[in-house]
PDB file of N, CA and C in Angstrom:
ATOM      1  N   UNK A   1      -0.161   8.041   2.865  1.00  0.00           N
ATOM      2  CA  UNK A   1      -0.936   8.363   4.053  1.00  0.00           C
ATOM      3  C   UNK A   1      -0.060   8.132   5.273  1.00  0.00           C
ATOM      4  N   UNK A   2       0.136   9.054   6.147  1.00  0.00           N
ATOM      5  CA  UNK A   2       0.637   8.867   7.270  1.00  0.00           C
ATOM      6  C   UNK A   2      -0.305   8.151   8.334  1.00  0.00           C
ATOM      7  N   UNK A   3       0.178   7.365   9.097  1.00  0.00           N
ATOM      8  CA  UNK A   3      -0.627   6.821  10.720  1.00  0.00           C
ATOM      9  C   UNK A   3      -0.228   7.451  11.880  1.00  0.00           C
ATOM     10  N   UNK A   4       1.532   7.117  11.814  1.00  0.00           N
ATOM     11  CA  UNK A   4       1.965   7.658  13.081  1.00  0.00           C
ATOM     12  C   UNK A   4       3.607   8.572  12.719  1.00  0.00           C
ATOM     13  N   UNK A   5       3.461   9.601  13.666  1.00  0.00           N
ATOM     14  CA  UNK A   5       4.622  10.408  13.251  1.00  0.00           C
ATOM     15  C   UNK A   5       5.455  10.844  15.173  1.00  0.00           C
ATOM     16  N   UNK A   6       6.496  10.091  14.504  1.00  0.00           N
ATOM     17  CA  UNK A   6       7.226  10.639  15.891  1.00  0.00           C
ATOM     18  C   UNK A   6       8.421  11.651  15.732  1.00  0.00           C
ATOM     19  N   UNK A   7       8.319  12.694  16.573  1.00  0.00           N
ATOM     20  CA  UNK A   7       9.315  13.964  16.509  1.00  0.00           C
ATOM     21  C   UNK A   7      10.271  13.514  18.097  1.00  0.00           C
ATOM     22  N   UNK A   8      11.227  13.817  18.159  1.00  0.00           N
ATOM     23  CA  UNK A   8      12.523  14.193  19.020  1.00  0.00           C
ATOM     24  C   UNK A   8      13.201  15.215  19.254  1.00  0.00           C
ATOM     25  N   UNK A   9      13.444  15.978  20.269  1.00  0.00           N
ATOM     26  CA  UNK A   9      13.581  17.067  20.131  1.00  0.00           C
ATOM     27  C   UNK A   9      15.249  17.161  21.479  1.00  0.00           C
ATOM     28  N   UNK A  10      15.653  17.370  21.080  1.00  0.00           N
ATOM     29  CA  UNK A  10      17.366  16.939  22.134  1.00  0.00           C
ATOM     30  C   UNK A  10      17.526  18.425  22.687  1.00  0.00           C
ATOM     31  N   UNK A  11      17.586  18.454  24.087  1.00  0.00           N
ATOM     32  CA  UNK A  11      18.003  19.973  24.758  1.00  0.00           C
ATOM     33  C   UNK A  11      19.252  19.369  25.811  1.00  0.00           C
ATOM     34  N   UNK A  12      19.622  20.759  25.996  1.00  0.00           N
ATOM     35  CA  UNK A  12      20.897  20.618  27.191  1.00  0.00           C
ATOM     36  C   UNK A  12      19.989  21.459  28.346  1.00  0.00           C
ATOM     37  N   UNK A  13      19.914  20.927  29.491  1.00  0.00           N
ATOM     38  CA  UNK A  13      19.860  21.973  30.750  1.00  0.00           C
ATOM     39  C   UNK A  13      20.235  21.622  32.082  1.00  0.00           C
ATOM     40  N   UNK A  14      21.329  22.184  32.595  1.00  0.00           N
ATOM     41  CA  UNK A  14      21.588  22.131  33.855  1.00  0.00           C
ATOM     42  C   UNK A  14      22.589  21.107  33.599  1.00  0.00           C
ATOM     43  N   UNK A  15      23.244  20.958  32.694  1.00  0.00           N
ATOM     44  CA  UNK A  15      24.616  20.344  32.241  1.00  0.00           C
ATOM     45  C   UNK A  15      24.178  18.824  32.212  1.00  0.00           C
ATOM     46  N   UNK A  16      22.506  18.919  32.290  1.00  0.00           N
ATOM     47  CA  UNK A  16      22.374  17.057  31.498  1.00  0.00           C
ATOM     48  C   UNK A  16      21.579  17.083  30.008  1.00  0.00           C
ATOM     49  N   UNK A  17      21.312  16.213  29.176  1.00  0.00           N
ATOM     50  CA  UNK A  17      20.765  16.183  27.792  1.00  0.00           C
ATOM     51  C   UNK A  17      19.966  15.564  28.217  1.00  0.00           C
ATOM     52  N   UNK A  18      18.714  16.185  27.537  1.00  0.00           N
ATOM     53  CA  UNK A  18      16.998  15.562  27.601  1.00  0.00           C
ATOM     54  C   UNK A  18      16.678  15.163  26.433  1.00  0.00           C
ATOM     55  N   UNK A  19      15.721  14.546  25.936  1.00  0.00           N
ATOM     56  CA  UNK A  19      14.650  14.671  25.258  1.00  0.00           C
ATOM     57  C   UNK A  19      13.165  14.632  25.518  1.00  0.00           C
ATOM     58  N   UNK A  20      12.940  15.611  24.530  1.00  0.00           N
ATOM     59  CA  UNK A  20      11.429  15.705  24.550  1.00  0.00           C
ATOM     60  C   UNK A  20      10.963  15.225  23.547  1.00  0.00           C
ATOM     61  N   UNK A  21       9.923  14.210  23.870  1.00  0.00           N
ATOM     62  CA  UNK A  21       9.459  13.174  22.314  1.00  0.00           C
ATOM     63  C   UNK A  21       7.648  13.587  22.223  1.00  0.00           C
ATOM     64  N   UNK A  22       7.258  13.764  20.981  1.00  0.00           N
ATOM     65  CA  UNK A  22       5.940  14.034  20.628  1.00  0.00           C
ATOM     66  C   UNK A  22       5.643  12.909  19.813  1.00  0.00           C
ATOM     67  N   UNK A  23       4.357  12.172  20.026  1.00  0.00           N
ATOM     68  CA  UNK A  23       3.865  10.787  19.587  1.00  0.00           C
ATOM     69  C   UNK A  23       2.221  11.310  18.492  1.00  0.00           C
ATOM     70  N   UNK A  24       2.372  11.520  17.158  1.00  0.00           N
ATOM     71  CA  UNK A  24       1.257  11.352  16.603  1.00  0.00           C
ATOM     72  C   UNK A  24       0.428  10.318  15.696  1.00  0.00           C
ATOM     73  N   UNK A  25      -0.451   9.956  16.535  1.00  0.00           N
ATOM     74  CA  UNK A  25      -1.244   9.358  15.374  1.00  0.00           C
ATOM     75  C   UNK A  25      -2.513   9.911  14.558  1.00  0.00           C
ATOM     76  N   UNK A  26      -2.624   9.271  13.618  1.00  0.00           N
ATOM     77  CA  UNK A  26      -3.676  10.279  12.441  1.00  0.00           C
ATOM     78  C   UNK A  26      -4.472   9.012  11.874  1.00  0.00           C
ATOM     79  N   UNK A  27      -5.963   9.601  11.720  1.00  0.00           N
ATOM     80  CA  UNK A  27      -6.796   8.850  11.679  1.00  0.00           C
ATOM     81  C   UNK A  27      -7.958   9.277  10.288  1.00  0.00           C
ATOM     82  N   UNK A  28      -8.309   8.707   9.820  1.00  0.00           N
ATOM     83  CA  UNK A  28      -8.926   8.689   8.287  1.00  0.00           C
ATOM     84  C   UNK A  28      -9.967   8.106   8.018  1.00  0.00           C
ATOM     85  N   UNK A  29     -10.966   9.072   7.427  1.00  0.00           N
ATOM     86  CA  UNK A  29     -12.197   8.364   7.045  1.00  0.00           C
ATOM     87  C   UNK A  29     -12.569   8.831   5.383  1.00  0.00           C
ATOM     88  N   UNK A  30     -12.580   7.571   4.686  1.00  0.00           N
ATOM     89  CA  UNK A  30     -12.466   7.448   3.378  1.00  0.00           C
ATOM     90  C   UNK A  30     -13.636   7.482   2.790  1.00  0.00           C
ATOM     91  N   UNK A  31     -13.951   7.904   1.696  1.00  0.00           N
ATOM     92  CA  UNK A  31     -15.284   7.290   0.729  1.00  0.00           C
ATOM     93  C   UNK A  31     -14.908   7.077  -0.604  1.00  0.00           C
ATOM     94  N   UNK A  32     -14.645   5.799  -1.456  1.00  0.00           N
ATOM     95  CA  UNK A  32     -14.252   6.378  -2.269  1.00  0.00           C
ATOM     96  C   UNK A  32     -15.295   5.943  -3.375  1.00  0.00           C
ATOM     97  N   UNK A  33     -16.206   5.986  -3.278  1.00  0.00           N
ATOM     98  CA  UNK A  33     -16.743   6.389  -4.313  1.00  0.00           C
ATOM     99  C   UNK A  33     -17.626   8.022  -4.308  1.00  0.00           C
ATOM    100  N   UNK A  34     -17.153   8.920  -3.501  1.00  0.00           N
ATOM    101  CA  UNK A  34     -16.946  10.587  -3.344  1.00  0.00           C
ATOM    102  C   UNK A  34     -15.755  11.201  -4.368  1.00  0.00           C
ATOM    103  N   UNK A  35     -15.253  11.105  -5.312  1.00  0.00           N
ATOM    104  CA  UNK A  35     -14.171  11.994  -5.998  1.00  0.00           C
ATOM    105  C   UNK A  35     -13.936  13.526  -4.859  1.00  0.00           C
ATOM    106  N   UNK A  36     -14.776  14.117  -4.569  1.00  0.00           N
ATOM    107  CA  UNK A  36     -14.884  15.111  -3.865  1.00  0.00           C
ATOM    108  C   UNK A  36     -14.527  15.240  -2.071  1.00  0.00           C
ATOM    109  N   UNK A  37     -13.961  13.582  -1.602  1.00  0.00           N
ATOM    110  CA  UNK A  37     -14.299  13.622  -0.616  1.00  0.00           C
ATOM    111  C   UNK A  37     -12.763  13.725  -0.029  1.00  0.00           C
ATOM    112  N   UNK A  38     -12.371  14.520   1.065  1.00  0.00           N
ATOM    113  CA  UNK A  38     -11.335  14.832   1.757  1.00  0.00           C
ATOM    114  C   UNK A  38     -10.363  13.459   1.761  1.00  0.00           C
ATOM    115  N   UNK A  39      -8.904  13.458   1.876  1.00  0.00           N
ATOM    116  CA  UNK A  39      -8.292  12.713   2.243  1.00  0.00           C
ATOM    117  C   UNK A  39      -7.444  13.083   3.448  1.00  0.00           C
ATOM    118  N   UNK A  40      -7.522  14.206   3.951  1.00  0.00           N
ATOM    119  CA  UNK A  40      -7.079  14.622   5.110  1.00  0.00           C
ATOM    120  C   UNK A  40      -7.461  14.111   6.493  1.00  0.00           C
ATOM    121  N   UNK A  41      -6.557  13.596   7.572  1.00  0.00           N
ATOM    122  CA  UNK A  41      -6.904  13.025   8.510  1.00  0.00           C
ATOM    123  C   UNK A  41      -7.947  13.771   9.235  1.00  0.00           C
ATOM    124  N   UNK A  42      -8.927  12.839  10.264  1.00  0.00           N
ATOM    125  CA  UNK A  42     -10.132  13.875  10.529  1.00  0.00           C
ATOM    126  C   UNK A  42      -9.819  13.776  12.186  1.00  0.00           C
ATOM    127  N   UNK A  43      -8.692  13.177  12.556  1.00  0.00           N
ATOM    128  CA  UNK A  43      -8.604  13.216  13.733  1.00  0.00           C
ATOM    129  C   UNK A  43      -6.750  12.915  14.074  1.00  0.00           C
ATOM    130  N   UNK A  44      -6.698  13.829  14.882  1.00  0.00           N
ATOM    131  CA  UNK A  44      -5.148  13.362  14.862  1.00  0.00           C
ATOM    132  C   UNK A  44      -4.815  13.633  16.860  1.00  0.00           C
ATOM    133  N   UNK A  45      -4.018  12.390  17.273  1.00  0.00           N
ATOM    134  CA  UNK A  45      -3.776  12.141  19.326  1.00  0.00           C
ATOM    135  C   UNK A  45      -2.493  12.569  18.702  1.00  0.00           C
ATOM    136  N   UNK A  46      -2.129  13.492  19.808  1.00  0.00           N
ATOM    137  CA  UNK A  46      -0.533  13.877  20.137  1.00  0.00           C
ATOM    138  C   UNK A  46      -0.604  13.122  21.557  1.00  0.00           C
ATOM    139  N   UNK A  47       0.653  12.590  21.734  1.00  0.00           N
ATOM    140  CA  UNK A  47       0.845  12.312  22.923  1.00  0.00           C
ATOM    141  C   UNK A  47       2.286  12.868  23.051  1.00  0.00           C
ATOM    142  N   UNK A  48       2.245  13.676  24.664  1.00  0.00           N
ATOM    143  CA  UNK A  48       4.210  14.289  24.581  1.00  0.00           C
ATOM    144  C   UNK A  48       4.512  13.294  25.671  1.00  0.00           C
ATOM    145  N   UNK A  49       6.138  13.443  26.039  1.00  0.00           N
ATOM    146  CA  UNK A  49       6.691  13.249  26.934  1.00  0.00           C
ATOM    147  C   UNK A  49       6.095  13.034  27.892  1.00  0.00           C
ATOM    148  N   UNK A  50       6.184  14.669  28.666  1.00  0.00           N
ATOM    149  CA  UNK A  50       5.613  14.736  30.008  1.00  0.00           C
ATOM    150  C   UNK A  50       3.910  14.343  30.065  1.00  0.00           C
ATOM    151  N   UNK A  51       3.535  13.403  29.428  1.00  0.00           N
ATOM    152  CA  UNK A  51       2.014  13.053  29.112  1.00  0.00           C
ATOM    153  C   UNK A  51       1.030  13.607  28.870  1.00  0.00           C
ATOM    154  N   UNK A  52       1.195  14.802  28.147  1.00  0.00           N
ATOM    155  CA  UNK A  52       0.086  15.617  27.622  1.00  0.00           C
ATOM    156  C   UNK A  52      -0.756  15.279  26.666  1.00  0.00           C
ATOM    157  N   UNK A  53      -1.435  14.644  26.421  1.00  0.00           N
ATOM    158  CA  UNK A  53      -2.724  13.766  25.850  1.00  0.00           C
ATOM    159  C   UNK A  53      -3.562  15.313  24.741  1.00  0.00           C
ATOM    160  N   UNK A  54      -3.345  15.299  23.734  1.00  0.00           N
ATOM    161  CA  UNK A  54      -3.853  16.223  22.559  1.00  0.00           C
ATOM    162  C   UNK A  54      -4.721  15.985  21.577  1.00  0.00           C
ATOM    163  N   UNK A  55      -6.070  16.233  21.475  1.00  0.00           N
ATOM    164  CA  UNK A  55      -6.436  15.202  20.571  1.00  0.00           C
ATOM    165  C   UNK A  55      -7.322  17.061  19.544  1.00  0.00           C
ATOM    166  N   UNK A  56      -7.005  16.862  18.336  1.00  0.00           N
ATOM    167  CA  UNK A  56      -7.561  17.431  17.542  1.00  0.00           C
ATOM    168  C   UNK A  56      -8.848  16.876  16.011  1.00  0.00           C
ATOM    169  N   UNK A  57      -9.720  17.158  16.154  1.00  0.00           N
ATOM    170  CA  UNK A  57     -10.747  16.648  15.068  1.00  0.00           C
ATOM    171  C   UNK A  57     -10.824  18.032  14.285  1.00  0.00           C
ATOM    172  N   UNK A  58     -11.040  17.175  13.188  1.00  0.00           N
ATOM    173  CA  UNK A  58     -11.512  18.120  11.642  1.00  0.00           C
ATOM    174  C   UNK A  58     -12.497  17.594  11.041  1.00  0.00           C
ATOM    175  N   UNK A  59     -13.323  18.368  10.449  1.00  0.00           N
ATOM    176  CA  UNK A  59     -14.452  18.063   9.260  1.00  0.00           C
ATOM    177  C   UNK A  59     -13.905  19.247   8.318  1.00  0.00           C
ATOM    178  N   UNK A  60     -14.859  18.635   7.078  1.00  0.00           N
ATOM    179  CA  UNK A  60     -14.306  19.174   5.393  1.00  0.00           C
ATOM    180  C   UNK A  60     -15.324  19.906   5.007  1.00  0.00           C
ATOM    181  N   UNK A  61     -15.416  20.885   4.287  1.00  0.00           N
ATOM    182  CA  UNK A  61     -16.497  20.868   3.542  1.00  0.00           C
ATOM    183  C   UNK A  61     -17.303  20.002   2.403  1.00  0.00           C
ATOM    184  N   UNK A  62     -18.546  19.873   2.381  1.00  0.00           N
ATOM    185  CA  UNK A  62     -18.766  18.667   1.505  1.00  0.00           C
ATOM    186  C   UNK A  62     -18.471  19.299   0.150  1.00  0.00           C
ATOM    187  N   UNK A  63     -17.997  18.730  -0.740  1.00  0.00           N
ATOM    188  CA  UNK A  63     -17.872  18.883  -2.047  1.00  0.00           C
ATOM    189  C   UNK A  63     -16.625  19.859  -2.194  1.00  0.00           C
ATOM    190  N   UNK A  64     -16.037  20.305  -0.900  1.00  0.00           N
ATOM    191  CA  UNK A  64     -14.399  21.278  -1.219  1.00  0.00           C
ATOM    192  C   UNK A  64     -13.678  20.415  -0.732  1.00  0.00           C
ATOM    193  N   UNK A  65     -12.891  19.700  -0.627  1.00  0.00           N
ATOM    194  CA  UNK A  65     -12.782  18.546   0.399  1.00  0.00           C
ATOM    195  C   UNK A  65     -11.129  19.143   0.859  1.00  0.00           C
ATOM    196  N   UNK A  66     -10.666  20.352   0.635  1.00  0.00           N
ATOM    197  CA  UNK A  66      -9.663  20.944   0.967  1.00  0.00           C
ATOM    198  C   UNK A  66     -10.199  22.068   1.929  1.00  0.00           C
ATOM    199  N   UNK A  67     -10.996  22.587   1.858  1.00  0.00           N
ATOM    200  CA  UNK A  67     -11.746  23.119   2.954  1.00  0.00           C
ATOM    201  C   UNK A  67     -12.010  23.109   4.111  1.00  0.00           C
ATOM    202  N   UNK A  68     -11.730  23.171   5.614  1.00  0.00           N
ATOM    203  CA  UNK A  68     -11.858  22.972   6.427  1.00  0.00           C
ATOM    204  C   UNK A  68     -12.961  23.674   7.314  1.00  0.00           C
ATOM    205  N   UNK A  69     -14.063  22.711   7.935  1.00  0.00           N
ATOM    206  CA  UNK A  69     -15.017  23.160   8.101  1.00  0.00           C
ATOM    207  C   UNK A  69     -15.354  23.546   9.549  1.00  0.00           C
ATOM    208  N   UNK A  70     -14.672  22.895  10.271  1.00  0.00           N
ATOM    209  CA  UNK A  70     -15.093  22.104  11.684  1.00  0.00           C
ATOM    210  C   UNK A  70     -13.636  21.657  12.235  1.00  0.00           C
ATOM    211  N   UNK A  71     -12.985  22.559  13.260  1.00  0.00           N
ATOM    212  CA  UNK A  71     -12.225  22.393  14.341  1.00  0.00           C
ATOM    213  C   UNK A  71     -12.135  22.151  15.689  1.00  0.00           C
ATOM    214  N   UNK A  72     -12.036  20.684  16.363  1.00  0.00           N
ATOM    215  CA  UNK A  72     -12.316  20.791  17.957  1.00  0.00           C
ATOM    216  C   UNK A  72     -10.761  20.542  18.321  1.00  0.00           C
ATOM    217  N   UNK A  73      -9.907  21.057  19.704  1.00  0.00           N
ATOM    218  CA  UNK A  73      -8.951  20.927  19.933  1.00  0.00           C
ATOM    219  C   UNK A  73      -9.016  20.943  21.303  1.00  0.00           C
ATOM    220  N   UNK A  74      -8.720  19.379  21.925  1.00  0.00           N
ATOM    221  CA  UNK A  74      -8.645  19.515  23.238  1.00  0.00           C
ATOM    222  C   UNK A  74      -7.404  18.986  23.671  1.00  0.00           C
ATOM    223  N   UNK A  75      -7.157  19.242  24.701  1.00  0.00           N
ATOM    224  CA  UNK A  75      -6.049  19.253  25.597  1.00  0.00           C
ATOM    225  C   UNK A  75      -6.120  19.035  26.828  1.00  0.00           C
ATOM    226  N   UNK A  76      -6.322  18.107  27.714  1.00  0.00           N
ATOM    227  CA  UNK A  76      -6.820  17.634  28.619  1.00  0.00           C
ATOM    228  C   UNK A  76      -8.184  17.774  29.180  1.00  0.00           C
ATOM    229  N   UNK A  77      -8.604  18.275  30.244  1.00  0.00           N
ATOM    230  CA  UNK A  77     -10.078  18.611  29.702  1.00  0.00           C
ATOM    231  C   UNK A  77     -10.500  20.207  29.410  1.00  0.00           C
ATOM    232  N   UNK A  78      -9.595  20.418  28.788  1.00  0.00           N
ATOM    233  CA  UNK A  78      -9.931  21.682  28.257  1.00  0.00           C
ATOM    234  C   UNK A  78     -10.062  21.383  26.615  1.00  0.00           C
ATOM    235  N   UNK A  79     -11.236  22.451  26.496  1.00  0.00           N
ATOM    236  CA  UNK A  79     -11.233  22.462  24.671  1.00  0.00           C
ATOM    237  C   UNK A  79     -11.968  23.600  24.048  1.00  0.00           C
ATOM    238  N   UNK A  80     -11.673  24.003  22.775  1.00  0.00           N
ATOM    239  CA  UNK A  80     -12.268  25.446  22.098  1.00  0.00           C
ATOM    240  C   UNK A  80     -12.576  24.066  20.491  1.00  0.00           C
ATOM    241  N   UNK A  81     -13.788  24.717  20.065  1.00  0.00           N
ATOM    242  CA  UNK A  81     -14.168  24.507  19.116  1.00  0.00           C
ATOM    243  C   UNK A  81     -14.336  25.601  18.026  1.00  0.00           C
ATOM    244  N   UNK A  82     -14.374  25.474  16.492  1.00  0.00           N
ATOM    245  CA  UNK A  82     -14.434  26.470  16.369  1.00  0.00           C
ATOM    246  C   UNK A  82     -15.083  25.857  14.307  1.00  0.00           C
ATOM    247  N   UNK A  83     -16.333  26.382  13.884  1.00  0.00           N
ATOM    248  CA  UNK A  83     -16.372  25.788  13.040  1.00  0.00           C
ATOM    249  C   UNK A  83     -16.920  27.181  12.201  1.00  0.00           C
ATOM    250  N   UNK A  84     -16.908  26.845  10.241  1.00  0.00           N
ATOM    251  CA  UNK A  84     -16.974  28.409   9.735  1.00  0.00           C
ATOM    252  C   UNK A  84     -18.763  27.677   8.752  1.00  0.00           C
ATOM    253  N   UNK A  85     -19.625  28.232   8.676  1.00  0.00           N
ATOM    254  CA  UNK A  85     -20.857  28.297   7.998  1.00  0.00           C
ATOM    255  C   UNK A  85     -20.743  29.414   6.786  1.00  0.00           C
ATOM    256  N   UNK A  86     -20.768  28.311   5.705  1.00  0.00           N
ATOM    257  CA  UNK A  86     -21.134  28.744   4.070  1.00  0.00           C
ATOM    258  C   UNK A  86     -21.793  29.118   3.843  1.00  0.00           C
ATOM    259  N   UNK A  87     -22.233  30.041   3.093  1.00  0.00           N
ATOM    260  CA  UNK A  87     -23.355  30.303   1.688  1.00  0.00           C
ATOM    261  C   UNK A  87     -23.671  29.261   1.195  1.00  0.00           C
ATOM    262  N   UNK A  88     -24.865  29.023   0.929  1.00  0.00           N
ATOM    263  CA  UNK A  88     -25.505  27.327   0.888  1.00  0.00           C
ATOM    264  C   UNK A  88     -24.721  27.187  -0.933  1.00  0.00           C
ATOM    265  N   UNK A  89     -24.293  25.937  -1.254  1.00  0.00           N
ATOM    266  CA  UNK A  89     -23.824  25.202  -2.007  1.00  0.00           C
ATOM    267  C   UNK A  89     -22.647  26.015  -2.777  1.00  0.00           C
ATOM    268  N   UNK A  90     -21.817  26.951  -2.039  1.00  0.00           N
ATOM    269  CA  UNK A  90     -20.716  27.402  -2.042  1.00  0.00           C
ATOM    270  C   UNK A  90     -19.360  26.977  -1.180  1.00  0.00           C
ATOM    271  N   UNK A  91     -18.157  28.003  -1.195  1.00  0.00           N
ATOM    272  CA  UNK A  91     -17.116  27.622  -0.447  1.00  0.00           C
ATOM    273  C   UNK A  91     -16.922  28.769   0.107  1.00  0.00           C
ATOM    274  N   UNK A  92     -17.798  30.246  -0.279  1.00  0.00           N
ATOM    275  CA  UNK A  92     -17.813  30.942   0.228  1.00  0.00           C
ATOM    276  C   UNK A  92     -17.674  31.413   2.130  1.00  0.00           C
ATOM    277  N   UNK A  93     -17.071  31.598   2.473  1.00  0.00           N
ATOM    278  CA  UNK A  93     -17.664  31.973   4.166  1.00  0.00           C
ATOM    279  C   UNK A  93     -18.887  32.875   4.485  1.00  0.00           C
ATOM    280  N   UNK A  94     -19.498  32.231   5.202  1.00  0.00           N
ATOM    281  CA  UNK A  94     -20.509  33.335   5.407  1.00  0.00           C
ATOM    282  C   UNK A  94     -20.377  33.842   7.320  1.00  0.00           C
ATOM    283  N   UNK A  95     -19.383  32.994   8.185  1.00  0.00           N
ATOM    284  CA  UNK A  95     -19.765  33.787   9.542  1.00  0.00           C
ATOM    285  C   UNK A  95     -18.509  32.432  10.055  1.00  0.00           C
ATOM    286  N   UNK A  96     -17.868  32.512  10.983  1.00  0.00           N
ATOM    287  CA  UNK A  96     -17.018  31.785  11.726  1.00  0.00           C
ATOM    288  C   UNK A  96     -17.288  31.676  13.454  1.00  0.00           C
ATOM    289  N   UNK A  97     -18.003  31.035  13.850  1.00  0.00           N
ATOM    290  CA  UNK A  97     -18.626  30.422  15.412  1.00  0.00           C
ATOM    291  C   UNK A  97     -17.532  29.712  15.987  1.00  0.00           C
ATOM    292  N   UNK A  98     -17.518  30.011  17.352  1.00  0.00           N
ATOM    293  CA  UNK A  98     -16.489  29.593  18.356  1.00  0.00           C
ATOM    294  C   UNK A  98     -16.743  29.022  19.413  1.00  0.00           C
ATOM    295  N   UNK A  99     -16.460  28.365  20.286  1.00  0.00           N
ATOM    296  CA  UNK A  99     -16.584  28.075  21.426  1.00  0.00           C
ATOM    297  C   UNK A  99     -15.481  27.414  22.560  1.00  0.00           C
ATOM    298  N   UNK A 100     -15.614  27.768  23.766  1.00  0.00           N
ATOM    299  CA  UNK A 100     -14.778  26.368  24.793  1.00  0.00           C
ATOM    300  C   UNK A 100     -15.496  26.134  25.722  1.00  0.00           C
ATOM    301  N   UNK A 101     -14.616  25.064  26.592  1.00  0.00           N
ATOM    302  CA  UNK A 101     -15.142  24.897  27.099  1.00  0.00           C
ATOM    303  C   UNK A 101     -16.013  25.636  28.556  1.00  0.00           C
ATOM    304  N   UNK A 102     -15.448  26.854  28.360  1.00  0.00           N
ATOM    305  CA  UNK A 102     -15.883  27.573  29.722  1.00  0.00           C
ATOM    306  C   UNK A 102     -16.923  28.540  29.109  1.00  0.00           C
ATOM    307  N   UNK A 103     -17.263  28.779  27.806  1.00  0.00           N
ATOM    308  CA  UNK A 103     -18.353  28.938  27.225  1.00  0.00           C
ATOM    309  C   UNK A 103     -19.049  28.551  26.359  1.00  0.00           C
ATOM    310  N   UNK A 104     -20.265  27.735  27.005  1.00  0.00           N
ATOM    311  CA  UNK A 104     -20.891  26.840  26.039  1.00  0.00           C
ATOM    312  C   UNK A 104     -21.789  27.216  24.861  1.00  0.00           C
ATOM    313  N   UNK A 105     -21.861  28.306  24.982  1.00  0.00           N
ATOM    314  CA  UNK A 105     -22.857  29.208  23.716  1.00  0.00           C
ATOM    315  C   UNK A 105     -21.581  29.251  22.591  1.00  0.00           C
ATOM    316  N   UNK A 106     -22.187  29.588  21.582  1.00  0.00           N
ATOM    317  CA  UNK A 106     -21.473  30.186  20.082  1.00  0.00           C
ATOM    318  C   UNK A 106     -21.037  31.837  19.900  1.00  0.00           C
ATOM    319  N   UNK A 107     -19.844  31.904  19.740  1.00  0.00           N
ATOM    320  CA  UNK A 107     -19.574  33.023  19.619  1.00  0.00           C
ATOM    321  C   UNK A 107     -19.464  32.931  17.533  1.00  0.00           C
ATOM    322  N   UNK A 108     -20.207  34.097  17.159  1.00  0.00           N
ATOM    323  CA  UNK A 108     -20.151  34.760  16.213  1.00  0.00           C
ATOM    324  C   UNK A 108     -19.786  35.543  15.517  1.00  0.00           C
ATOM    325  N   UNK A 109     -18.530  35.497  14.359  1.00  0.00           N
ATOM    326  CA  UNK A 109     -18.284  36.886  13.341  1.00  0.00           C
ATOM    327  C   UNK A 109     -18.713  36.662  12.053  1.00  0.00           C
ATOM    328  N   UNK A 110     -19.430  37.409  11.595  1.00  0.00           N
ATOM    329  CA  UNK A 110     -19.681  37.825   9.981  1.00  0.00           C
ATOM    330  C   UNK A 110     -18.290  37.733   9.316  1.00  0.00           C
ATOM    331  N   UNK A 111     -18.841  37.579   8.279  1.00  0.00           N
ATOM    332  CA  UNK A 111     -17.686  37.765   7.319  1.00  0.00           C
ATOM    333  C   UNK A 111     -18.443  38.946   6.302  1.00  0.00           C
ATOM    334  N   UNK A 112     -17.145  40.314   5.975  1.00  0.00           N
ATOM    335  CA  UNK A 112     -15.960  40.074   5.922  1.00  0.00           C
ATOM    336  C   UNK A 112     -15.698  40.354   7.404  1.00  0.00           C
ATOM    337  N   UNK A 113     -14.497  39.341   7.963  1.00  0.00           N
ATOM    338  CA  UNK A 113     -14.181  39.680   9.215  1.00  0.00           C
ATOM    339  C   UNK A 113     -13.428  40.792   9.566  1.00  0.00           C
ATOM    340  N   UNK A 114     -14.312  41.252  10.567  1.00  0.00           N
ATOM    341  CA  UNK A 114     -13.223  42.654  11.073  1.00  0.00           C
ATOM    342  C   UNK A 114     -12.255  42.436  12.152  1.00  0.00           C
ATOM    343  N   UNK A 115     -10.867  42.718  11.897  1.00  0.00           N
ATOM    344  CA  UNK A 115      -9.889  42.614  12.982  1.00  0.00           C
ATOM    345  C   UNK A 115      -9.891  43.784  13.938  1.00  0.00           C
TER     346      UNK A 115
END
């Protein structure tokens, strides 16, 4: 299980060397008496350099636990959510709903999705 993951990233510009450093931590919620239940972090903070504060949440499907059900991704105070609704006691998709923050209603596609 990972907690925290730090990246480095080395540039040249304007004839000096920078770095740009990205700070993650990852966060976990266990059950274990679920066999079925996700081990994938359900929340993971980026923090960069220039202080950009990132915070992403996940939910699973119950009983797919590789499945991803439920995406929020914010970025300062901005954020889009975006989560997909099953066929009841399947893994099937049945429709994928969206949102941000500058629209607070649900946006809707059927599945099969049309591009």
């Amino acid at each position: 299980q990972l907690d925290k993951e730090v990246t480095k990233r080395y540039y040249t510009s304007g004839g000096k060397r920078h770095i740009f450093s990205t700070e993650k931590r990852y966060a976990y919620d266990y059950d274990f008496l679920d066999p079925g239940f996700s081990l994938k972090p359900r929340r993971v903070e980026t923090m960069r350099s220039d202080s950009t504060a990132v915070v992403d949440t996940y939910d699973y499907l119950l009983n797919y636990p590789a499945i991803l059900s439920y995406h929020k991704h914010t970025e300062g105070e901005n954020n889009r959510e975006s989560r997909i609704l099953f066929n009841t006691g399947t893994c099937l998709p049945q429709k994928v709903q969206s949102r941000t923050d500058s629209w607070k209603g649900w946006n809707s596609r059927q599945f099969p999705l049309e591009l």
